[in-house]
C-alpha atoms as a PDB file:
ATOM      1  CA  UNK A   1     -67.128 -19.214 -68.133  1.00  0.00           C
ATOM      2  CA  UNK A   2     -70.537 -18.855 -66.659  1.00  0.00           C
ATOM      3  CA  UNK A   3     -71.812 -19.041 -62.868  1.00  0.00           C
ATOM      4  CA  UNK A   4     -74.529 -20.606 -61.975  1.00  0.00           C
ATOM      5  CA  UNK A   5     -75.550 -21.502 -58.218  1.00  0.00           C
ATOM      6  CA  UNK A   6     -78.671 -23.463 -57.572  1.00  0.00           C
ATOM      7  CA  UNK A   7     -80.616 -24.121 -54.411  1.00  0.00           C
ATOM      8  CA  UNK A   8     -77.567 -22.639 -52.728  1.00  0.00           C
ATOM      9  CA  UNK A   9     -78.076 -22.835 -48.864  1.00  0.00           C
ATOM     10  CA  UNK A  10     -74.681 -22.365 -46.217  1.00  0.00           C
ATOM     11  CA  UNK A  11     -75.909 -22.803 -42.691  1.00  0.00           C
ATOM     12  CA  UNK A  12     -73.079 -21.994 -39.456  1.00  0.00           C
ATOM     13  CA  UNK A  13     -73.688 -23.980 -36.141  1.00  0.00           C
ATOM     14  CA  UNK A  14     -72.577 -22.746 -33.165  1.00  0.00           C
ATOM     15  CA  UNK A  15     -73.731 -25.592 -30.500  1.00  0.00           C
ATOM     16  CA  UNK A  16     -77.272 -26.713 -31.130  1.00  0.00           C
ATOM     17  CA  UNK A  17     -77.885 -23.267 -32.909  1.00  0.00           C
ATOM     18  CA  UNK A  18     -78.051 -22.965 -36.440  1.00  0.00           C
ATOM     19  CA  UNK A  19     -77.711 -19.883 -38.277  1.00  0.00           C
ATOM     20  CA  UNK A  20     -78.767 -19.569 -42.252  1.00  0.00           C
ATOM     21  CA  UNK A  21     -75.840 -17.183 -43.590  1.00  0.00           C
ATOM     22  CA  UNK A  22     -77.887 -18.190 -47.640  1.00  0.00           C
ATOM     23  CA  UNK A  23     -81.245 -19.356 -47.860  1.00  0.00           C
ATOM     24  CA  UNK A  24     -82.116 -21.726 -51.040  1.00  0.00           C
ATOM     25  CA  UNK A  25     -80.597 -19.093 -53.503  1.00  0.00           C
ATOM     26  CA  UNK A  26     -80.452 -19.097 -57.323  1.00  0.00           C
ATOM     27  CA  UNK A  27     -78.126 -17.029 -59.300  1.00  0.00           C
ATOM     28  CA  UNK A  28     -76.341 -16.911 -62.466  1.00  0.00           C
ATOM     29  CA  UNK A  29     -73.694 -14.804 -64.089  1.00  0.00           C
ATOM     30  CA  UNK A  30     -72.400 -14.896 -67.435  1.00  0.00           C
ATOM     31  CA  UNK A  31     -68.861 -14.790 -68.700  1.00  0.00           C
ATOM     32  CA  UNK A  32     -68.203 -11.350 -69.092  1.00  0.00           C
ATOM     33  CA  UNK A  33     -70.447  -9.617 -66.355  1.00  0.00           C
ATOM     34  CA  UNK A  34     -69.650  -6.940 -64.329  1.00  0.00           C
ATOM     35  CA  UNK A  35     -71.803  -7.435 -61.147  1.00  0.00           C
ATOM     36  CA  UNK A  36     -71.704  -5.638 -57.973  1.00  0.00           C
ATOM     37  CA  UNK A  37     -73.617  -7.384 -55.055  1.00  0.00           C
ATOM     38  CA  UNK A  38     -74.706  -5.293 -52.280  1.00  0.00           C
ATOM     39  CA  UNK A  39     -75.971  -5.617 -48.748  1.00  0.00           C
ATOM     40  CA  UNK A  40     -75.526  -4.490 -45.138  1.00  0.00           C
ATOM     41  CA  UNK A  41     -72.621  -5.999 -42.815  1.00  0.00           C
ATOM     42  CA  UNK A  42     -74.562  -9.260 -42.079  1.00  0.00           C
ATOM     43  CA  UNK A  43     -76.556  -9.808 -45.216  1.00  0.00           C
ATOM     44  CA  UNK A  44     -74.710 -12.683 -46.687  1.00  0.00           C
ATOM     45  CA  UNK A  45     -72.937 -11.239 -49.330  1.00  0.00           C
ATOM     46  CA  UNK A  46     -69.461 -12.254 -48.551  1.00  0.00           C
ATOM     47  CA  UNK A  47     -70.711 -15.701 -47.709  1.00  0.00           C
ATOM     48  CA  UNK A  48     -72.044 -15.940 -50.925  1.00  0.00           C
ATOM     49  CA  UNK A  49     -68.526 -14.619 -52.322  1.00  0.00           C
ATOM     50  CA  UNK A  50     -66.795 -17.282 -50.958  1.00  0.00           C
ATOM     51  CA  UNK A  51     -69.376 -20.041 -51.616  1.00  0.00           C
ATOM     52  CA  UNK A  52     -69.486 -18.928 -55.806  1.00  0.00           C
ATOM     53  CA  UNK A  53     -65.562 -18.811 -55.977  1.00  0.00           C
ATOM     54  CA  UNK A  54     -64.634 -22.093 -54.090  1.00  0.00           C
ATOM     55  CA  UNK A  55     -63.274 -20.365 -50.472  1.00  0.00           C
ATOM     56  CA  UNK A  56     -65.819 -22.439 -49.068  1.00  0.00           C
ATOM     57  CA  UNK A  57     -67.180 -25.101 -50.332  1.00  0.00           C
ATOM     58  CA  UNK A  58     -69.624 -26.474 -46.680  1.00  0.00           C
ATOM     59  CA  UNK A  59     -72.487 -25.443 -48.425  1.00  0.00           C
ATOM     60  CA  UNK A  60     -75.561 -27.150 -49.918  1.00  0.00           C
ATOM     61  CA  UNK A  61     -76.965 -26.828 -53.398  1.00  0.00           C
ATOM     62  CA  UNK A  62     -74.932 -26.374 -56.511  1.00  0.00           C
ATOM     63  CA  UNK A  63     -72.685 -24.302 -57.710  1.00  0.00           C
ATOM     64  CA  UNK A  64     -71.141 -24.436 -61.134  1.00  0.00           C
ATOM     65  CA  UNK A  65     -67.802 -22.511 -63.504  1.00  0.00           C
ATOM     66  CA  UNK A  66     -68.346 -23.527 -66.718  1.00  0.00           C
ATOM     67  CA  UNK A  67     -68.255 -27.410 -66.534  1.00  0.00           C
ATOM     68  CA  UNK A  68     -67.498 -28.062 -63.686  1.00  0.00           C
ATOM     69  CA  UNK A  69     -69.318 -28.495 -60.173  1.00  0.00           C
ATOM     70  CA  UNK A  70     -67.321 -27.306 -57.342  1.00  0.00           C
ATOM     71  CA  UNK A  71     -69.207 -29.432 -54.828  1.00  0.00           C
ATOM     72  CA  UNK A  72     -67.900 -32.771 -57.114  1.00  0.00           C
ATOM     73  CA  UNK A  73     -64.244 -31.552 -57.353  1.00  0.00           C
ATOM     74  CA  UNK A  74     -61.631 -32.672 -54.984  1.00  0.00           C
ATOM     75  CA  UNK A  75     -59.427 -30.388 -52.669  1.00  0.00           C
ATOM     76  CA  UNK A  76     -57.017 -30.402 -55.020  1.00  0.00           C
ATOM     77  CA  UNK A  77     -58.674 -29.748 -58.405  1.00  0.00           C
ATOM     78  CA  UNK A  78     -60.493 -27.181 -56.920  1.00  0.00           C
ATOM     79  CA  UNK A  79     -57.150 -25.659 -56.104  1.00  0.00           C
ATOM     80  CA  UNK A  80     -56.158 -25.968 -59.479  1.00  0.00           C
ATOM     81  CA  UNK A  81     -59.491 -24.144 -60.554  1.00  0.00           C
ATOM     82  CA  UNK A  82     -58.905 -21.245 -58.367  1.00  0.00           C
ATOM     83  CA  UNK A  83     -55.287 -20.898 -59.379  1.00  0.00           C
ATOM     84  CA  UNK A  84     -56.228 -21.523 -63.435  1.00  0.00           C
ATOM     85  CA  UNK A  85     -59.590 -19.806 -63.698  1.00  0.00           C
ATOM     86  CA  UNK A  86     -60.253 -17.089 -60.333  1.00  0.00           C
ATOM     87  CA  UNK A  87     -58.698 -14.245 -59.528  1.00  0.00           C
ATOM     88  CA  UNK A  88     -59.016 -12.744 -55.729  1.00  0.00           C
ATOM     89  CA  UNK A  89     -58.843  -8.965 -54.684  1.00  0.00           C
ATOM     90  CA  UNK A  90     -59.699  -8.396 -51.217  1.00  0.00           C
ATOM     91  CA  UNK A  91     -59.727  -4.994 -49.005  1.00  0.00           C
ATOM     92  CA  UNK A  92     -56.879  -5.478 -46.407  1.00  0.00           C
ATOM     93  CA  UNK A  93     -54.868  -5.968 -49.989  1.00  0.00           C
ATOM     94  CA  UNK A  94     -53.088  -9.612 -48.576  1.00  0.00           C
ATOM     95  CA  UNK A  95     -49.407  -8.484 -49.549  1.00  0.00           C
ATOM     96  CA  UNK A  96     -45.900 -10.178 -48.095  1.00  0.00           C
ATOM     97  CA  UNK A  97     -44.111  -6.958 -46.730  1.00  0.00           C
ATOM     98  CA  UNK A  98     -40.977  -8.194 -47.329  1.00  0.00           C
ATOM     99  CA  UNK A  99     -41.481  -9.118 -50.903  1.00  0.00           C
ATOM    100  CA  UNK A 100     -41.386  -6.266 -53.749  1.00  0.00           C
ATOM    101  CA  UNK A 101     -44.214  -5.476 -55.333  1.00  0.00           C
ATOM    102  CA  UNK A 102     -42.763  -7.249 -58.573  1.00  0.00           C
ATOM    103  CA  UNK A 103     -42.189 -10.338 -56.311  1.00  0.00           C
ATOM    104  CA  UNK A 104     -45.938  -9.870 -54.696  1.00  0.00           C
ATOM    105  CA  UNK A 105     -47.942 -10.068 -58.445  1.00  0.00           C
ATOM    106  CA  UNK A 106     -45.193 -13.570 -59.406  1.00  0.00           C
ATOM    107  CA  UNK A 107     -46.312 -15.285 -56.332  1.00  0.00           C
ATOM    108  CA  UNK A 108     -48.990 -17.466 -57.874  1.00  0.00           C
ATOM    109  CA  UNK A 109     -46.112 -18.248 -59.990  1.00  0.00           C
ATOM    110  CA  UNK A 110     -45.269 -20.888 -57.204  1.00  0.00           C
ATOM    111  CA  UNK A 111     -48.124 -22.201 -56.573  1.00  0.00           C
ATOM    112  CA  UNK A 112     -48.520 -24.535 -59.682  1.00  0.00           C
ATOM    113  CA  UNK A 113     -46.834 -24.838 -63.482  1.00  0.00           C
ATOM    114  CA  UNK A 114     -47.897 -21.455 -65.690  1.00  0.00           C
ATOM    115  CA  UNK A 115     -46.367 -20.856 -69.845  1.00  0.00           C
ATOM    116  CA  UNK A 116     -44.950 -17.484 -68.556  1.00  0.00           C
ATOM    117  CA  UNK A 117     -41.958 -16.071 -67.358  1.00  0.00           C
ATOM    118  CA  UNK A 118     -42.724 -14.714 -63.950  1.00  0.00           C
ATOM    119  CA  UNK A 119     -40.630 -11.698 -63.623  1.00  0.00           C
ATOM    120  CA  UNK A 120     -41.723 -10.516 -67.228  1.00  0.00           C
ATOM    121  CA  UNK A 121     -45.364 -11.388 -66.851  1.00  0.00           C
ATOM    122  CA  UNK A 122     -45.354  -9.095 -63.239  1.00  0.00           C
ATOM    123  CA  UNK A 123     -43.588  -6.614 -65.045  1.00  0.00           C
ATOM    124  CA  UNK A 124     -46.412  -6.263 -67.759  1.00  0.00           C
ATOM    125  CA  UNK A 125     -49.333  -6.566 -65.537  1.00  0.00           C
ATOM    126  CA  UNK A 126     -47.815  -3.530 -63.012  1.00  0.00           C
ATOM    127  CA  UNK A 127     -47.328  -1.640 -66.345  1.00  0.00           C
ATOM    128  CA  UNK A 128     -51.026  -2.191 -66.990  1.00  0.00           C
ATOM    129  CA  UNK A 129     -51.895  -0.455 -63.560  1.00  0.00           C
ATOM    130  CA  UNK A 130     -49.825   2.133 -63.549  1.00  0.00           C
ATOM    131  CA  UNK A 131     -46.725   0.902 -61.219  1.00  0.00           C
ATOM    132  CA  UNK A 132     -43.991  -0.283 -63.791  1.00  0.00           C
ATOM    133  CA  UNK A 133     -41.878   2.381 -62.544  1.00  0.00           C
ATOM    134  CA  UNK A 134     -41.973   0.676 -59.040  1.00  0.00           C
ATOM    135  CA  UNK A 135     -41.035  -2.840 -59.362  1.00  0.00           C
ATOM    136  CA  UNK A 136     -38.395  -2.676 -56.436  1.00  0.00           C
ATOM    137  CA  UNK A 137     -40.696  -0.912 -54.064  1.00  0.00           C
ATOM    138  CA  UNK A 138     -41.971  -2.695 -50.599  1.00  0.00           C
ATOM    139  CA  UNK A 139     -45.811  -2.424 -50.238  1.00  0.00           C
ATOM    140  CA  UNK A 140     -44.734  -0.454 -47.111  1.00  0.00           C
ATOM    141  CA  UNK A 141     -43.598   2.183 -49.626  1.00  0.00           C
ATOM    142  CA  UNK A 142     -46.959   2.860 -51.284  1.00  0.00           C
ATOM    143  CA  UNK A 143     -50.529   4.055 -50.513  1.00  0.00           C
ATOM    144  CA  UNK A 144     -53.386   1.916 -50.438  1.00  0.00           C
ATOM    145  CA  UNK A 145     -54.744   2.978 -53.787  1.00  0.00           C
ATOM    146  CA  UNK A 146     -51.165   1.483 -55.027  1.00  0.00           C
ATOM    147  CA  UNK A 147     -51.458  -1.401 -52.788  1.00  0.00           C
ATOM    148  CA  UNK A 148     -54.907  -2.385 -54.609  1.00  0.00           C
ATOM    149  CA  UNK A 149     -53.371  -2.249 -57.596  1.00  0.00           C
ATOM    150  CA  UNK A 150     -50.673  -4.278 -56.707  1.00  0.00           C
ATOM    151  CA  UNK A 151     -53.399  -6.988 -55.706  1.00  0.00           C
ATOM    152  CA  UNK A 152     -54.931  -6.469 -58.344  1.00  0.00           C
ATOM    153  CA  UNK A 153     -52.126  -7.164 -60.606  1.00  0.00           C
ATOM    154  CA  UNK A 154     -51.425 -10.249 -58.810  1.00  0.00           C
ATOM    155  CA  UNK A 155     -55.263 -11.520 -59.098  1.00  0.00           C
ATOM    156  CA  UNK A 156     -54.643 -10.841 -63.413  1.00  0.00           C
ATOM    157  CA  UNK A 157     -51.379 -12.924 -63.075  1.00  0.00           C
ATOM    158  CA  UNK A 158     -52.819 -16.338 -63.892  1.00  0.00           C
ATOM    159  CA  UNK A 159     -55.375 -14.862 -67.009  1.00  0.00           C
ATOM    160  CA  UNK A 160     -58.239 -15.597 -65.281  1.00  0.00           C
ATOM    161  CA  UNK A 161     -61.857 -16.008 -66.494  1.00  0.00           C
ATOM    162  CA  UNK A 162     -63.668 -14.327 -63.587  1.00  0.00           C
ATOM    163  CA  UNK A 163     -62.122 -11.911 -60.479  1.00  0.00           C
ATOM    164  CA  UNK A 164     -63.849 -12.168 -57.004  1.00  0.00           C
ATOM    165  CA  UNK A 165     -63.398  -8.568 -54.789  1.00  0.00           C
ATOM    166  CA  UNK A 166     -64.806  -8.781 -51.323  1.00  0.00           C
ATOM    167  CA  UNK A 167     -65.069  -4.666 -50.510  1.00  0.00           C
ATOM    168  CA  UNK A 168     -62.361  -3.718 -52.462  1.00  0.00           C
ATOM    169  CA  UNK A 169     -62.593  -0.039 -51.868  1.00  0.00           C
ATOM    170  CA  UNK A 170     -63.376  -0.426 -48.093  1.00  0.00           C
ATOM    171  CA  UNK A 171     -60.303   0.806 -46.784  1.00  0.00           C
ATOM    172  CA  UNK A 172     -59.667   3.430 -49.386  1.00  0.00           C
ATOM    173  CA  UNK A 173     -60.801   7.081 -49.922  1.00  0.00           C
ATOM    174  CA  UNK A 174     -63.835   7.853 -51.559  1.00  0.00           C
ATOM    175  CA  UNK A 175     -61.107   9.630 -54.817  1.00  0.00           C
ATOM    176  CA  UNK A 176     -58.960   6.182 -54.466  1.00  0.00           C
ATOM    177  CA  UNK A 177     -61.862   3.644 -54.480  1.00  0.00           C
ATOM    178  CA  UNK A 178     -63.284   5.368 -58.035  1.00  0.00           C
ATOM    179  CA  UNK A 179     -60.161   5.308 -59.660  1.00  0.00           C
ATOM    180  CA  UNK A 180     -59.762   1.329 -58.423  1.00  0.00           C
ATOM    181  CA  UNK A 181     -63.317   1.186 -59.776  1.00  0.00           C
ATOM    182  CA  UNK A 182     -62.492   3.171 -63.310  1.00  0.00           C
ATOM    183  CA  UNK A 183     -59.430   0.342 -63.254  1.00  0.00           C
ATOM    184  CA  UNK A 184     -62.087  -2.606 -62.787  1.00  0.00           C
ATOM    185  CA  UNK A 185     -64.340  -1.199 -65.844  1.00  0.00           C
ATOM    186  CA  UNK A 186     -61.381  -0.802 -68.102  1.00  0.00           C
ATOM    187  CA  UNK A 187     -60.431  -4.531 -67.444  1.00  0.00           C
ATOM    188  CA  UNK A 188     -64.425  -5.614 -68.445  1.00  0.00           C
ATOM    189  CA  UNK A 189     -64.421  -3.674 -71.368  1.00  0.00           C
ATOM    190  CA  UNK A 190     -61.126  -4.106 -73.080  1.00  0.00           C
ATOM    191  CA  UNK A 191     -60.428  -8.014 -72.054  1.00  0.00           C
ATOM    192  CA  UNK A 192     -64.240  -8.835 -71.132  1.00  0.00           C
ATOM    193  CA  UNK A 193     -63.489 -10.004 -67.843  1.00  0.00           C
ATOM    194  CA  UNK A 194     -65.762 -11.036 -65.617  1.00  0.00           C
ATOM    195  CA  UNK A 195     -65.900  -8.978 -62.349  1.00  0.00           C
ATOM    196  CA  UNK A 196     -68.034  -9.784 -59.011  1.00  0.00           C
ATOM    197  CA  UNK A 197     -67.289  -7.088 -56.936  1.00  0.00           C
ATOM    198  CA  UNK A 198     -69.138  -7.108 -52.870  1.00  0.00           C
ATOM    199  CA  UNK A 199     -69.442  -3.606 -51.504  1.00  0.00           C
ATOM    200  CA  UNK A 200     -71.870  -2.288 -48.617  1.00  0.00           C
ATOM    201  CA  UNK A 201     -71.139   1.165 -51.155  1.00  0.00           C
ATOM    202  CA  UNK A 202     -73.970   2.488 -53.362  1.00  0.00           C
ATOM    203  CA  UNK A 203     -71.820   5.052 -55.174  1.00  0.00           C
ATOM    204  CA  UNK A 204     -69.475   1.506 -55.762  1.00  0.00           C
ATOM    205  CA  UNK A 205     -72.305  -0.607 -56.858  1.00  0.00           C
ATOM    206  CA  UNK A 206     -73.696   2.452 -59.012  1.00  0.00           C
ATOM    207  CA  UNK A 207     -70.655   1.403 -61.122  1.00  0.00           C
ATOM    208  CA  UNK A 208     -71.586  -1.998 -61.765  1.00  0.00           C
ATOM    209  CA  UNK A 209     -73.490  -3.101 -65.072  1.00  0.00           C
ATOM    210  CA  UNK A 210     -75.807  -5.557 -62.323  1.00  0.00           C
ATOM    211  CA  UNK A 211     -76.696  -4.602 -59.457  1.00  0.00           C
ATOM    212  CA  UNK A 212     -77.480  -7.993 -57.046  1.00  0.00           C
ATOM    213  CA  UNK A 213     -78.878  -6.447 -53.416  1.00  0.00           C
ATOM    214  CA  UNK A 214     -78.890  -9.402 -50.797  1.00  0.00           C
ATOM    215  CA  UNK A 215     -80.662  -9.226 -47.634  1.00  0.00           C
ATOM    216  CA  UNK A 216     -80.491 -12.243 -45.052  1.00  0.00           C
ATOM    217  CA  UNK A 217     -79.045 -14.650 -47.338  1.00  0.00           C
ATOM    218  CA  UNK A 218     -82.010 -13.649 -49.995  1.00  0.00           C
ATOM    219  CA  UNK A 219     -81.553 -12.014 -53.186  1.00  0.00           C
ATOM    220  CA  UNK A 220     -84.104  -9.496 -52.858  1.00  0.00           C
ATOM    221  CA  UNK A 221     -83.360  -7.239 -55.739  1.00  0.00           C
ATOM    222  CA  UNK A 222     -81.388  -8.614 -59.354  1.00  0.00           C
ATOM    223  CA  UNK A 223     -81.075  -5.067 -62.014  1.00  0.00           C
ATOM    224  CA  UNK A 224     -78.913  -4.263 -64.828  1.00  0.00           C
ATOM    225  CA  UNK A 225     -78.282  -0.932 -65.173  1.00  0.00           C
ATOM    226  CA  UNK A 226     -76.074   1.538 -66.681  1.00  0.00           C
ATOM    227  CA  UNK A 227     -73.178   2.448 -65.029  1.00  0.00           C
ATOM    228  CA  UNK A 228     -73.414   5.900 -63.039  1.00  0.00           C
ATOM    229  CA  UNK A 229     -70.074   7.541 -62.931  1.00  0.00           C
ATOM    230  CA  UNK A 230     -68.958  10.714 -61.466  1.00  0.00           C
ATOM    231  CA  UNK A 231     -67.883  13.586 -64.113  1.00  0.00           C
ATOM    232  CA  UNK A 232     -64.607  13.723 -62.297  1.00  0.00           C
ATOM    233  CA  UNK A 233     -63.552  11.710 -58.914  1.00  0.00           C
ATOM    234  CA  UNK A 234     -62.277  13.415 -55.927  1.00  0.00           C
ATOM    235  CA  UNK A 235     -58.377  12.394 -56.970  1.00  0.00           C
ATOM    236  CA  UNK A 236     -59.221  14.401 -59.988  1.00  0.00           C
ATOM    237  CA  UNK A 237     -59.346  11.706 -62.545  1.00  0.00           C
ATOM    238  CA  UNK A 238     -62.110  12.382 -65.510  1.00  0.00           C
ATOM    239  CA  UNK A 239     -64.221   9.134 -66.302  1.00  0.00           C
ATOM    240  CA  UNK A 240     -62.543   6.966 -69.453  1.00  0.00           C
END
């Protein structure tokens, strides 16, 4: 599915004051993209996150996912978009405690009818990032790099066509937040997924195959480039 915002503009009041978080911005992205946008703390870029994957939807302009215009759909169809078509990986990793990390990646399971067999499906997915040997553990009982992957196991749950990350390495170690990243570029490459990852990180962007750099609510910089990797990241893990 492509993205495609047009004349995008979200605006916050507080009182008579109104603040322009995205100012009358055009963008596109097409299935299969690996994009990293990039800004300061204040720029936009998580507003524009939420705005492109349906969080928020008080904006004005138009933003499209394949064929259909989220501004036209109601609450509940775009609920069934995000649960069908968008992933979401965020940094403070949004896990239940009390759930096991098997129980964690199923959860979208209740949230609407799916052709899988939840257990089974979790199972695979935490295979695919390294944690099928942990399927009873609490996310109390693992790191934050394992955490991630967790989330990001759950996000992968529903096959979706495109994966939102808002700073997904922001609360990791520099060795951690490559190795999430080396996960990420595996997942574009072998199943063409379409990432859009927000960091305030260069070395994180640097990864990206577009680089999008926003700057109060502007797009002031839109490059491809070619993925800058370290020989070997600080956990010790050589790039794939």
């Amino acid at each position: 599915m492509n993205l495609v915002a047009s004349g995008l503009r979200r605006a916050y009041r507080s009182g008579a004051v109104s603040t322009e978080a995205i100012r009358n911005l055009d963008l596109e992205i097409e299935a299969g993209e690996f994009v990293a946008i990039v800004g300061v703390s204040g720029s936009g870029k998580t507003t524009l996150l939420n705005t492109l994957s349906g969080l928020d939807t008080q904006f004005e302009g138009t933003v499209r996912l394949g064929e259909h215009s989220l501004a036209e759909l109601s609450e509940s169809a775009l609920a069934r978009l995000r649960h069908r078509h968008i992933g979401f990986v965020f940094q403070d990793f949004c896990l239940l405690d009390h759930l096991s990390i098997a129980e964690n990646v199923a959860l979208p399971s209740y949230f609407g009818d799916l052709d899988v067999e939840p257990h089974k499906r979790a199972t695979e997915l935490l295979e695919r990032v390294g944690l099928g040997d942990r399927l009873d553990a609490l996310p109390t009982q693992l790191s934050g790099g394992q955490k991630q992957r967790v989330a990001i196991a759950r996000a992968l749950f529903c096959k979706p066509s495109i994966i939102f990350c808002d700073e997904p390495t922001g609360s990791l170690d520099r060795g951690t937040g490559l190795s999430i990243m080396q996960l990420f570029d595996e997942l574009n490459r072998q199943e063409q997924l379409t990432l859009v990852v927000v960091t305030h990180e260069p070395h994180i962007a640097d990864m990206a195959h577009r680089r999008i750099v926003i700057e109060d609510g502007e797009i002031i910089e839109d490059t491809a480039q070619t993925p800058e990797w370290p020989v070997t990241s600080d956990a010790g893990e050589a790039r794939p």
